[in-house]
N, C-alpha and C. Protein backbone atom coordinates (compact mmCIF):
# COMPACT_ATOMS: atom_id res chain seq x y z
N UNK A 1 4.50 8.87 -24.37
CA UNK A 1 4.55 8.77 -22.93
C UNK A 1 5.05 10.11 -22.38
N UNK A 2 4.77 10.36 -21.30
CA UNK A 2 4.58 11.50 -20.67
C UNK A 2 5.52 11.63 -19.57
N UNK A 3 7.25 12.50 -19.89
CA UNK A 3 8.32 12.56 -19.61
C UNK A 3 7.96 13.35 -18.10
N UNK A 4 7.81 14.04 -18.03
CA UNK A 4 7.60 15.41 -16.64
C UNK A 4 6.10 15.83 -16.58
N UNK A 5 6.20 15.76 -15.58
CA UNK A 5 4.06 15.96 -14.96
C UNK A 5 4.77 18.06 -14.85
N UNK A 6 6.20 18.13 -14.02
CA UNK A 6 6.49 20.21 -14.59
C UNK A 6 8.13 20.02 -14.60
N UNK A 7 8.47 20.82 -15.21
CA UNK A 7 9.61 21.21 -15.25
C UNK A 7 9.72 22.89 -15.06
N UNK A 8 11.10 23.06 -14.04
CA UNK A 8 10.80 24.97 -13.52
C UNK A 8 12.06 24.43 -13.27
N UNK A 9 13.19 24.49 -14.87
CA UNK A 9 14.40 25.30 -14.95
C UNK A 9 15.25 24.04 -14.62
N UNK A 10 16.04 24.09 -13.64
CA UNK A 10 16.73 22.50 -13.23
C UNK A 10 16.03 21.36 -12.71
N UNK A 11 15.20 21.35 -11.80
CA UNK A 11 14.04 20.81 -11.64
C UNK A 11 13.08 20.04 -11.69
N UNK A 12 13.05 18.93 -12.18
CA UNK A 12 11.82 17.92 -12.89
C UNK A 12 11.70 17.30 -12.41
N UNK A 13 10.00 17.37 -12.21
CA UNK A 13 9.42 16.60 -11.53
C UNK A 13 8.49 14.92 -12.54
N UNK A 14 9.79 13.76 -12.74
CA UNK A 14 9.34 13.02 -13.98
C UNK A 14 7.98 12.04 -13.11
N UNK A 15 7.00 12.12 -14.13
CA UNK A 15 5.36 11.70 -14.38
C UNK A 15 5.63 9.83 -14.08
N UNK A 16 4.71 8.90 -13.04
CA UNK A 16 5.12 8.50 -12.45
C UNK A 16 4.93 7.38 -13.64
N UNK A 17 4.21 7.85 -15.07
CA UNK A 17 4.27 6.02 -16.19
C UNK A 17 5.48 6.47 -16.35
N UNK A 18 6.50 7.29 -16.63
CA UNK A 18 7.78 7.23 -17.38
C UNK A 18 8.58 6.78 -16.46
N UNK A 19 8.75 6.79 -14.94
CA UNK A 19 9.39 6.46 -13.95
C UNK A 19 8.96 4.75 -13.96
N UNK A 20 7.93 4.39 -14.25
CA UNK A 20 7.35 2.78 -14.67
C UNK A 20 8.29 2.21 -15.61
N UNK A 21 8.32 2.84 -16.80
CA UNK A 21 8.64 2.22 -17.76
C UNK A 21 10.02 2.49 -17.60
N UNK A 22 10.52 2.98 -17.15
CA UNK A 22 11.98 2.89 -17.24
C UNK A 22 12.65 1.66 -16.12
N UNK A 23 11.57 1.67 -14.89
CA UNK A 23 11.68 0.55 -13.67
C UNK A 23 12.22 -0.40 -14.51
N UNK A 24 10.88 -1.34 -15.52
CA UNK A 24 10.71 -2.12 -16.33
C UNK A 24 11.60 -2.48 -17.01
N UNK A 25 12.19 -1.38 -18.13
CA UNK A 25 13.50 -1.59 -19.11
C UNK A 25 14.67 -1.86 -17.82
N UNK A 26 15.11 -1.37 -17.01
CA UNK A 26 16.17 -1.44 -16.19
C UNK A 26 16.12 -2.87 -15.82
N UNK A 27 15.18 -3.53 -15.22
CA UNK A 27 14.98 -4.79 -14.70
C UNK A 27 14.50 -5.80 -16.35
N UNK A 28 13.99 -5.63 -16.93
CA UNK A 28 14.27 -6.57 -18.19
C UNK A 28 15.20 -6.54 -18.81
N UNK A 29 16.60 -5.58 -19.46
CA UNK A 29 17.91 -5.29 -19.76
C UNK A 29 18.64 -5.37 -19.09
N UNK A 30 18.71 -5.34 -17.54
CA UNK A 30 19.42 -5.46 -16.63
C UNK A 30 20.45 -4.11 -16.29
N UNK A 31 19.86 -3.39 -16.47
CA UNK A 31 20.87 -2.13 -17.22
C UNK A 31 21.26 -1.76 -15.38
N UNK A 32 22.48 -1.16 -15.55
CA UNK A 32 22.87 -0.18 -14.58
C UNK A 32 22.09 1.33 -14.23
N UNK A 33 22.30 2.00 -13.15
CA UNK A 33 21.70 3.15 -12.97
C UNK A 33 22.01 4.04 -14.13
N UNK A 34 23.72 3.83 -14.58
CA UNK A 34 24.22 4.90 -14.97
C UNK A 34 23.97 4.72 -16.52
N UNK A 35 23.34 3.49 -17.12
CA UNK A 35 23.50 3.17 -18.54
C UNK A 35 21.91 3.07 -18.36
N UNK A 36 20.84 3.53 -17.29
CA UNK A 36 19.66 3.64 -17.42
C UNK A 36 19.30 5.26 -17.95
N UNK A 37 19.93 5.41 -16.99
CA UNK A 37 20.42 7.32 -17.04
C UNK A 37 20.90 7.95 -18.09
N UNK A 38 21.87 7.16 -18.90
CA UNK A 38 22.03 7.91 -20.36
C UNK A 38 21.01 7.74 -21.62
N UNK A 39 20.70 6.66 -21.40
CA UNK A 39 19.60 5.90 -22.38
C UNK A 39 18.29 6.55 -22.55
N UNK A 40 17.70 7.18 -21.31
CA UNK A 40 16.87 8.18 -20.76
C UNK A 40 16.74 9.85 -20.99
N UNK A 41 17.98 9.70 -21.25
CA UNK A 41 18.63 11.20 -20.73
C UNK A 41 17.70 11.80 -19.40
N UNK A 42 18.47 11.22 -18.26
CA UNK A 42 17.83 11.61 -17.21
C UNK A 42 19.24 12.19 -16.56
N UNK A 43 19.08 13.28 -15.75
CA UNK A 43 20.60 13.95 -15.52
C UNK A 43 20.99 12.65 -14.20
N UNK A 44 20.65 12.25 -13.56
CA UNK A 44 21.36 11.89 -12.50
C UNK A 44 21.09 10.49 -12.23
N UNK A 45 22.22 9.20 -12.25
CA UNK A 45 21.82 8.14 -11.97
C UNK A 45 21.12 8.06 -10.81
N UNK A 46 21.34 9.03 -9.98
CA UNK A 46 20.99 8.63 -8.66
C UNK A 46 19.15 8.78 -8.70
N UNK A 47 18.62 9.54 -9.45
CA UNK A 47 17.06 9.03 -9.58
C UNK A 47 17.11 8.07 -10.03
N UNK A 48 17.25 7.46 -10.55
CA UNK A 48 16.95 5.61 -11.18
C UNK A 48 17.18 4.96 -9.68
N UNK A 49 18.13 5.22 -9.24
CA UNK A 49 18.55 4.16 -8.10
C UNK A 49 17.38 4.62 -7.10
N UNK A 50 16.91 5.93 -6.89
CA UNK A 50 15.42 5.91 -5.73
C UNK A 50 14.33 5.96 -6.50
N UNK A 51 14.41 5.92 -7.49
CA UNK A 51 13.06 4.99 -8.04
C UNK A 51 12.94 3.88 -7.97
N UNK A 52 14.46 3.05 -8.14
CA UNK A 52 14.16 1.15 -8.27
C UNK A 52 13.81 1.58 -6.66
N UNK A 53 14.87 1.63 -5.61
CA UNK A 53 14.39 1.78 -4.40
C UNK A 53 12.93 1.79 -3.92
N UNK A 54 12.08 2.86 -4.31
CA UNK A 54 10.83 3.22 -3.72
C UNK A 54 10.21 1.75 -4.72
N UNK A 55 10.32 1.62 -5.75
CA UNK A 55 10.02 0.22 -6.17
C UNK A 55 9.91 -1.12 -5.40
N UNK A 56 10.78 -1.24 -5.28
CA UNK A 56 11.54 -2.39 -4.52
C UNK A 56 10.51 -1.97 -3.01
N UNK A 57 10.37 -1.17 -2.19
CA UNK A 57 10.00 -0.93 -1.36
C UNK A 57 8.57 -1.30 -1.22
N UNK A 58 8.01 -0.50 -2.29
CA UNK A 58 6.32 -0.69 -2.82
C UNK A 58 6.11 -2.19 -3.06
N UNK A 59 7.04 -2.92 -3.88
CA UNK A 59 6.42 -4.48 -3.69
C UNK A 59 6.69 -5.28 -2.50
N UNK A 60 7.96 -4.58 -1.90
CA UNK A 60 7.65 -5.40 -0.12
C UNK A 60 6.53 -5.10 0.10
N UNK A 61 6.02 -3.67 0.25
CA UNK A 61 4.68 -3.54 1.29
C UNK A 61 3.52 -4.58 0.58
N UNK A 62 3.48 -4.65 -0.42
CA UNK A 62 2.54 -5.10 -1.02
C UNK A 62 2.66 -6.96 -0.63
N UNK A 63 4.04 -6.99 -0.67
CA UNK A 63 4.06 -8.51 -0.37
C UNK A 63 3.55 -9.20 1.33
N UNK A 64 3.54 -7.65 1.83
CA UNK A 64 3.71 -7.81 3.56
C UNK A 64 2.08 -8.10 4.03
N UNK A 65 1.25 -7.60 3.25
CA UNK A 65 -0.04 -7.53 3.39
C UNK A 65 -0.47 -9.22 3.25
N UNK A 66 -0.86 -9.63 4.03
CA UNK A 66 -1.07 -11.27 4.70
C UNK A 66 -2.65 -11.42 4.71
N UNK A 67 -3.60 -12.16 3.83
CA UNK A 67 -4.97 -11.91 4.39
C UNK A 67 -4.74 -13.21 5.42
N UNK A 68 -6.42 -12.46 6.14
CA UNK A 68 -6.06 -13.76 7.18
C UNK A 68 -7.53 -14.71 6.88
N UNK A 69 -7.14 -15.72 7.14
CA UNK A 69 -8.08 -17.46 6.58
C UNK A 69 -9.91 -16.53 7.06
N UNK A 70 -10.48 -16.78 6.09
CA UNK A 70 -11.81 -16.24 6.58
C UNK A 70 -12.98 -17.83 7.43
N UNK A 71 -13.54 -17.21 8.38
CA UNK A 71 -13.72 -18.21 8.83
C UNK A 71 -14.99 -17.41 9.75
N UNK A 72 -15.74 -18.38 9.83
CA UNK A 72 -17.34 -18.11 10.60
C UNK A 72 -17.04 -17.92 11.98
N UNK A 73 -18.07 -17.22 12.48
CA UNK A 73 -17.68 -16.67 13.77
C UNK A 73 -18.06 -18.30 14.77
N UNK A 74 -17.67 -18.09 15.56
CA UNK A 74 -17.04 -19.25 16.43
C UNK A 74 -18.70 -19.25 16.85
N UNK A 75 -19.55 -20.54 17.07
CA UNK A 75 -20.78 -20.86 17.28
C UNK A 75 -20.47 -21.14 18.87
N UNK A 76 -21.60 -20.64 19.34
CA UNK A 76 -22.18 -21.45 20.70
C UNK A 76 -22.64 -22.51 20.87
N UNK A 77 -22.51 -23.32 21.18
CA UNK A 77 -23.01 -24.87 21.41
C UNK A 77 -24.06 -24.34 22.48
N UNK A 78 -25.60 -24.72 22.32
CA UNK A 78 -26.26 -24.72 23.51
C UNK A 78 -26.00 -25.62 24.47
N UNK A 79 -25.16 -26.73 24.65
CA UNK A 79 -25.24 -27.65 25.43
C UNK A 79 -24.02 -27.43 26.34
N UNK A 80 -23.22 -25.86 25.87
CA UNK A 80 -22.04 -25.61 27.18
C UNK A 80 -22.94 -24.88 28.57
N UNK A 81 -21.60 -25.43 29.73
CA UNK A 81 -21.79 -24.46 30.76
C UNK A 81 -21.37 -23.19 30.32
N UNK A 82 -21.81 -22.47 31.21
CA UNK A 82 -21.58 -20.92 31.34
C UNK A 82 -20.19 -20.65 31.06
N UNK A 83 -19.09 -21.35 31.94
CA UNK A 83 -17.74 -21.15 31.65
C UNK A 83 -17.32 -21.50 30.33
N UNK A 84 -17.98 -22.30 29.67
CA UNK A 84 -17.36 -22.67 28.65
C UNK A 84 -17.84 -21.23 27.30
N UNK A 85 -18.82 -21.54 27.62
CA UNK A 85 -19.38 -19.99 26.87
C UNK A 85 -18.83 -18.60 26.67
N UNK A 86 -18.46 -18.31 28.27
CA UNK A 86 -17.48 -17.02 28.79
C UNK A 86 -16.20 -17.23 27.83
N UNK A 87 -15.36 -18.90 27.75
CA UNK A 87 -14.28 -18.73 27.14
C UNK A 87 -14.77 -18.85 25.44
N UNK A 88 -15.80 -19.24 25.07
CA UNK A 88 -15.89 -19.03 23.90
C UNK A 88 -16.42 -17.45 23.28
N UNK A 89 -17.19 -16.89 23.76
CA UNK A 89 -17.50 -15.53 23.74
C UNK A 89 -15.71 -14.96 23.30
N UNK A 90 -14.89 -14.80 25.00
CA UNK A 90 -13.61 -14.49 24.75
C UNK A 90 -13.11 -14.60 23.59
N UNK A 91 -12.95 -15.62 23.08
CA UNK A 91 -12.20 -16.15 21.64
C UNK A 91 -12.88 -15.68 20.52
N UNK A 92 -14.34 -15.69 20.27
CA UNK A 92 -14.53 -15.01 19.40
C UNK A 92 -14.22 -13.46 19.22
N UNK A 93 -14.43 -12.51 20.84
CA UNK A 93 -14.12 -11.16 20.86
C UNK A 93 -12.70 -10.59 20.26
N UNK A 94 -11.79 -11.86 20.78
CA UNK A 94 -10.44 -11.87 20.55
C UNK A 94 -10.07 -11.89 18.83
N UNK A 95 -10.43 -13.08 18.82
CA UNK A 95 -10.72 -13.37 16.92
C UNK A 95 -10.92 -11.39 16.32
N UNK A 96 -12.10 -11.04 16.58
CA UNK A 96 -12.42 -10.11 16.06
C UNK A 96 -12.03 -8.67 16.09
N UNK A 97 -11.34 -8.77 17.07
CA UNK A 97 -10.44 -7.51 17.54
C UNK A 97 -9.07 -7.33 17.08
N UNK A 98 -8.41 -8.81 16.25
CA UNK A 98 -7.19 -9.14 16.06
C UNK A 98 -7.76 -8.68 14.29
N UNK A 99 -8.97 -9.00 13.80
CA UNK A 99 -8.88 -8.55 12.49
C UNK A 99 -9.79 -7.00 12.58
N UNK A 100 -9.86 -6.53 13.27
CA UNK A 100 -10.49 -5.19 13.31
C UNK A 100 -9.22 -4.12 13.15
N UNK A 101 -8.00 -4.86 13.66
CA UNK A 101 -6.80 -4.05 13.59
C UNK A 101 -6.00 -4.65 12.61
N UNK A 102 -6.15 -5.55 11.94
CA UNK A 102 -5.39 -5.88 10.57
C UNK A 102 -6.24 -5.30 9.39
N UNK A 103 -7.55 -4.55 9.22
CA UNK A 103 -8.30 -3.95 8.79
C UNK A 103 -7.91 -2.51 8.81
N UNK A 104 -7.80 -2.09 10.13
CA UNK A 104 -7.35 -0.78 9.93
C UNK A 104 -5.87 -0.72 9.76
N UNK A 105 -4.92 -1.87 9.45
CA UNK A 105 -3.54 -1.72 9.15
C UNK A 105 -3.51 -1.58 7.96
N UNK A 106 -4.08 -2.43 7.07
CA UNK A 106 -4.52 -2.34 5.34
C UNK A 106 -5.20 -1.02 4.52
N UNK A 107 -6.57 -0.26 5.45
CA UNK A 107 -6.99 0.89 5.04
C UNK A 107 -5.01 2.17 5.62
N UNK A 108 -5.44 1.87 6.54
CA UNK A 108 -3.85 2.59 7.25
C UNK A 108 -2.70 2.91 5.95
N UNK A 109 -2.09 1.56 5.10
CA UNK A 109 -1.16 1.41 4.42
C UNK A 109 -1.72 2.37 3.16
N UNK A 110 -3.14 1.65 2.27
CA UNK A 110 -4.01 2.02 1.10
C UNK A 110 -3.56 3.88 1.21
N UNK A 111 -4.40 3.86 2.79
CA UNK A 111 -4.49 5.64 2.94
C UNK A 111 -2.89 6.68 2.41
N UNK A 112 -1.82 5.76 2.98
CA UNK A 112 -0.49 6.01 3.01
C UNK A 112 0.24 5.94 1.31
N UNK A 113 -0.43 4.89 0.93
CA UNK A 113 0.72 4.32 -0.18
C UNK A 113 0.02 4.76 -1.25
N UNK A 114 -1.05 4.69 -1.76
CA UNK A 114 -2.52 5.59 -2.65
C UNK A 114 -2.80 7.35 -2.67
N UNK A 115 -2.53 7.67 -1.38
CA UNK A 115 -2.80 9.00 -0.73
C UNK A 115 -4.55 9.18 -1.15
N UNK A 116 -5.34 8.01 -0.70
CA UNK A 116 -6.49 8.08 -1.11
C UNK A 116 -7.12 8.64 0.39
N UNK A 117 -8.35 9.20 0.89
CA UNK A 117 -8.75 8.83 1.87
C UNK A 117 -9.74 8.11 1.96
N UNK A 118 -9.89 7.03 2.58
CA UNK A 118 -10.47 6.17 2.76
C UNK A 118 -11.77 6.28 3.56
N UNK A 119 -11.25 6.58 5.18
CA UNK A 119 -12.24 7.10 6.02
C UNK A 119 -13.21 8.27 5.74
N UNK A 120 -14.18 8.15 6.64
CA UNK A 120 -15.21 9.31 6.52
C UNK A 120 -14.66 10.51 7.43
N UNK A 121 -14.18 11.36 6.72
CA UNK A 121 -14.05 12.88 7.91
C UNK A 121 -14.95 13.20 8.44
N UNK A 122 -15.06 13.32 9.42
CA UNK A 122 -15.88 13.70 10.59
C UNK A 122 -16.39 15.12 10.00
N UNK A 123 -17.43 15.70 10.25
CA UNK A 123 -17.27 17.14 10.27
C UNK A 123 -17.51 17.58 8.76
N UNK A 124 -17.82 16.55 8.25
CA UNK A 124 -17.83 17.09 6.27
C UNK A 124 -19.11 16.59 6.29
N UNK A 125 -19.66 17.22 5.65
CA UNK A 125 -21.54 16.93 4.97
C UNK A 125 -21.70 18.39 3.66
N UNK A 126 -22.78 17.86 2.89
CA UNK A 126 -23.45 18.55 2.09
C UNK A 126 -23.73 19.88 2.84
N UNK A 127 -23.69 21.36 2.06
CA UNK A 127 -24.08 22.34 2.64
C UNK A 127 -25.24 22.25 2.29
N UNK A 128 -26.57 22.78 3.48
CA UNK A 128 -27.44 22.95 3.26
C UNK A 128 -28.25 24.65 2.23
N UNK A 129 -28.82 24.24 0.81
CA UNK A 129 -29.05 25.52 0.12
C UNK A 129 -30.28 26.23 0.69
């Protein structure tokens, strides 16, 4: 396993499976920061403690993400009046605008928590040879 992705002198930057597996041993041994930290030889308890941290953090977000009930778009009855239509139209627009932005809250988080990009950049295409 793969201790430091670089090291430059005091410095180390540790590779994010060894920061895993140590999460893991800490929470299956129950170990302290400071008896994670010697066991490791990692200089400073205080990285163990913002690694469980950003841990701990990463499975809230992950827990926070709620899908919502999938469900067919709301039908027109041919046999409504107009008003009734207007408020059903409404409700469906509504419906769809409420998951158009829980859509872009999820790509939003992915983009954030992945550092993937998701979206299409504007302005990027194939050069023409």
């Amino acid at each position: 396993m793969e201790r430091f992705i670089k090291k430059h002198g005091k410095i180390k930057i540790w590779s994010p499976t060894f920061k895993a597996h140590v999460i893991r041993v800490v929470q299956a041994e129950n170990l302290t920061y400071g008896e994670a930290a010697e066991r490791f030889k990692i200089s400073s308890q205080q990285a163990v403690k913002r690694w469980m941290c950003e841990y701990r953090t990463q499975i809230a977000a992950e827990k926070s993400i709620v899908t919502m009930p999938q469900h067919n778009s709301p039908c027109v009855q041919p046999d409504t009046t107009a008003t009734e239509h207007i408020l059903q139209l409404q409700q469906a627009l509504s419906y769809a605008e409420m998951k158009n932005t829980a859509l872009n809250a999820l790509i939003e988080l992915a983009e954030t928590t992945y550092k993937i990009a998701i979206r299409k950049n504007s302005g990027t295409g194939q050069q023409d040879c």
